[in-house]
C-alpha atoms as a PDB file:
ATOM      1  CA  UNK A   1     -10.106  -6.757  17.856  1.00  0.00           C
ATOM      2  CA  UNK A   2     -14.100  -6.611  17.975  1.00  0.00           C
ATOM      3  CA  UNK A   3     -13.278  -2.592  19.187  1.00  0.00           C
ATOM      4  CA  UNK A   4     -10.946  -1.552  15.892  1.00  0.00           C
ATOM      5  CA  UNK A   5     -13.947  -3.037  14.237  1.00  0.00           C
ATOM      6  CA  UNK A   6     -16.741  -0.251  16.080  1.00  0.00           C
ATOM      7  CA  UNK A   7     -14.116   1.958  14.987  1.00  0.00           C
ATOM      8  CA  UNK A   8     -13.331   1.207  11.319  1.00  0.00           C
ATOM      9  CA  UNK A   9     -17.148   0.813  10.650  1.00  0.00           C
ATOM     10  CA  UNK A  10     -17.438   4.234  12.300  1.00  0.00           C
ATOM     11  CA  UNK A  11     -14.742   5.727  10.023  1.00  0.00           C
ATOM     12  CA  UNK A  12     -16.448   3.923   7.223  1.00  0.00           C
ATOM     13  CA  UNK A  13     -19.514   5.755   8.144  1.00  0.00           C
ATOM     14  CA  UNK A  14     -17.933   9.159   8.895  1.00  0.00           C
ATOM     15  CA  UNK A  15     -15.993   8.793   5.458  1.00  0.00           C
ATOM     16  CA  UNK A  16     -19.674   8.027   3.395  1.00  0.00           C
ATOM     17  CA  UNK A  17     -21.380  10.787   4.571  1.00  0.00           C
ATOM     18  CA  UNK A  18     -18.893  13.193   3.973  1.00  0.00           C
ATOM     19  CA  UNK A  19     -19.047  12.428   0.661  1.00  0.00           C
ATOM     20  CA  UNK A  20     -22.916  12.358   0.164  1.00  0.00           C
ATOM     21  CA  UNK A  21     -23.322  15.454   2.199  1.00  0.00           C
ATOM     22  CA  UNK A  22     -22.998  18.479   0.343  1.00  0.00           C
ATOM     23  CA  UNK A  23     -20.583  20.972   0.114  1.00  0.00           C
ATOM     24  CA  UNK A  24     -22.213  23.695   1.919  1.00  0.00           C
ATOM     25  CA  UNK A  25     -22.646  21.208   4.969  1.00  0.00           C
ATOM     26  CA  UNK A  26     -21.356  23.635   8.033  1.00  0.00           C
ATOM     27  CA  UNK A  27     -19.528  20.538   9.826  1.00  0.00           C
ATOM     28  CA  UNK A  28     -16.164  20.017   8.906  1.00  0.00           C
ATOM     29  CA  UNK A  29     -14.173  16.716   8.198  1.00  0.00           C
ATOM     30  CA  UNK A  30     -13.093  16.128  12.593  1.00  0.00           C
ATOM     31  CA  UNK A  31     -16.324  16.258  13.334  1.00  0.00           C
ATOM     32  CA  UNK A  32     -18.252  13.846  10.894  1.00  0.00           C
ATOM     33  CA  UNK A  33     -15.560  11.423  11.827  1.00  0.00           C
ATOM     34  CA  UNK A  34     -16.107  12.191  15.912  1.00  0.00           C
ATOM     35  CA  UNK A  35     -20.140  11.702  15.532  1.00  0.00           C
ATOM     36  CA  UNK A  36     -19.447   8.723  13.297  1.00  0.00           C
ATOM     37  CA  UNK A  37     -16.875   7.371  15.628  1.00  0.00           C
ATOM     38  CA  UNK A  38     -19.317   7.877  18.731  1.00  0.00           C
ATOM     39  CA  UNK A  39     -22.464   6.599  17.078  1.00  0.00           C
ATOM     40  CA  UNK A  40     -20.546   3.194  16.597  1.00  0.00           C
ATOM     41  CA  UNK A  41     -19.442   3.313  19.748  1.00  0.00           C
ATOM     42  CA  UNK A  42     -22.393   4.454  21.581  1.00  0.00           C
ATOM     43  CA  UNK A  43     -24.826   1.862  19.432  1.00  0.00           C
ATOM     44  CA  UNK A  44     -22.790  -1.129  20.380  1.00  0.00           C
ATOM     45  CA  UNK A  45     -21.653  -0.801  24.073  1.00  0.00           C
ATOM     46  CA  UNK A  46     -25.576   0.227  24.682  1.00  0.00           C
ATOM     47  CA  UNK A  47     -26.323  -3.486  23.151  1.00  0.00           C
ATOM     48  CA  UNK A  48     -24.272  -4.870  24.906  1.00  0.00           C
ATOM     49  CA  UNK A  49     -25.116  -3.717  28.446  1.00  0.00           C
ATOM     50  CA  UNK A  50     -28.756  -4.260  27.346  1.00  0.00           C
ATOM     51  CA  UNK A  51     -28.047  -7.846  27.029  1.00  0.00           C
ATOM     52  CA  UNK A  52     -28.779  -7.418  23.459  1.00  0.00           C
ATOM     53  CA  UNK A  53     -26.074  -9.495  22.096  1.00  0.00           C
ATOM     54  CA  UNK A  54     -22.627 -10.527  23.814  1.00  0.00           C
ATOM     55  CA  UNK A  55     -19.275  -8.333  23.237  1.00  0.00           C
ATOM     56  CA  UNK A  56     -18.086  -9.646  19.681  1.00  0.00           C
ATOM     57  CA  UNK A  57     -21.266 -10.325  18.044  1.00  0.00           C
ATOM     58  CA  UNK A  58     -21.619  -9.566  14.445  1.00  0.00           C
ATOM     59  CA  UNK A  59     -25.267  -7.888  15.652  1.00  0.00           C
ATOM     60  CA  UNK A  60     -22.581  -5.495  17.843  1.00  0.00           C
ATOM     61  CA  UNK A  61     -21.485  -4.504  13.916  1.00  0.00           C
ATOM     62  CA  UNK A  62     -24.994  -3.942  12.935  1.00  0.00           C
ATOM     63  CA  UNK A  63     -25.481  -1.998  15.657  1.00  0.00           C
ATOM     64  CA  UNK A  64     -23.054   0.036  15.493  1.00  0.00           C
ATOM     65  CA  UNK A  65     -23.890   1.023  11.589  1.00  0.00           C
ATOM     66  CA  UNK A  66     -26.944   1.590  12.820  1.00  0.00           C
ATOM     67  CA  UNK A  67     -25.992   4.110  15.427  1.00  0.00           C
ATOM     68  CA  UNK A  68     -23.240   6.226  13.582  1.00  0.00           C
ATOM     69  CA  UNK A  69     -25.856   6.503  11.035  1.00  0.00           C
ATOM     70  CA  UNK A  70     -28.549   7.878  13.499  1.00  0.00           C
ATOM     71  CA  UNK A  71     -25.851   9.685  14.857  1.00  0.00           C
ATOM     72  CA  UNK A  72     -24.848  11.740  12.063  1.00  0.00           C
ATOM     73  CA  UNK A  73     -28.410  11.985  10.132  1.00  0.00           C
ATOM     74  CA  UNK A  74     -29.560  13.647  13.779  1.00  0.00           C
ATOM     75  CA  UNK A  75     -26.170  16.096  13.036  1.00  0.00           C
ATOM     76  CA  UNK A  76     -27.404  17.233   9.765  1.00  0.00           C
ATOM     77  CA  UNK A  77     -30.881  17.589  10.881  1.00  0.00           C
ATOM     78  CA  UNK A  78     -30.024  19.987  13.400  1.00  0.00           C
ATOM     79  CA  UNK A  79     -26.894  21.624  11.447  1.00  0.00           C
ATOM     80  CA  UNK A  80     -29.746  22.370   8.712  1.00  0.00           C
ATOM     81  CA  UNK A  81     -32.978  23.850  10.788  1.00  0.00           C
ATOM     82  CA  UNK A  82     -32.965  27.799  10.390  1.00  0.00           C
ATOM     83  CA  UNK A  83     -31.260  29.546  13.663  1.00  0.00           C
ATOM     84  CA  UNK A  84     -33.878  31.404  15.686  1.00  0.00           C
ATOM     85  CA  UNK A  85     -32.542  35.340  16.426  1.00  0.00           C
END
């Protein structure tokens, strides 16, 4: 149950910044959802093998908001620096 959790609040996520992102954005809708998705993912299993917090913690949540957040603000950083030729 805790892991349909990582992965609603990574849809969640995914689904919020495509909407606050504009138009132009050069991602498309797969992969906001697959960095959102992995961010979650990525945030709260690292927690957890740190010893952070146990598996099923609500700080595993916050974690993992944290991360697909990260996740996808690092995507749009990169997606938006001018290409070198």
């Amino acid at each position: 149950m805790y892991l349909a959790w990582i992965l609603f609040v990574g849809l969640g996520i995914a689904a919020v910044a495509r909407t606050s992102v504009p138009a132009q954005d050069r991602g498309v809708v797969a992969v906001t959802t697959l960095l959102g998705i992995s961010g979650a993912m990525l945030a709260a299993l690292a927690g957890r093998e740190l010893g952070v917090y146990r598996w099923g913690a609500s700080e595993g949540v916050i974690a993992a908001v944290l991360g697909a957040v990260a996740l996808l603000a690092g995507y749009c950083w990169f997606a938006a620096r001018p290409r070198l030729s």
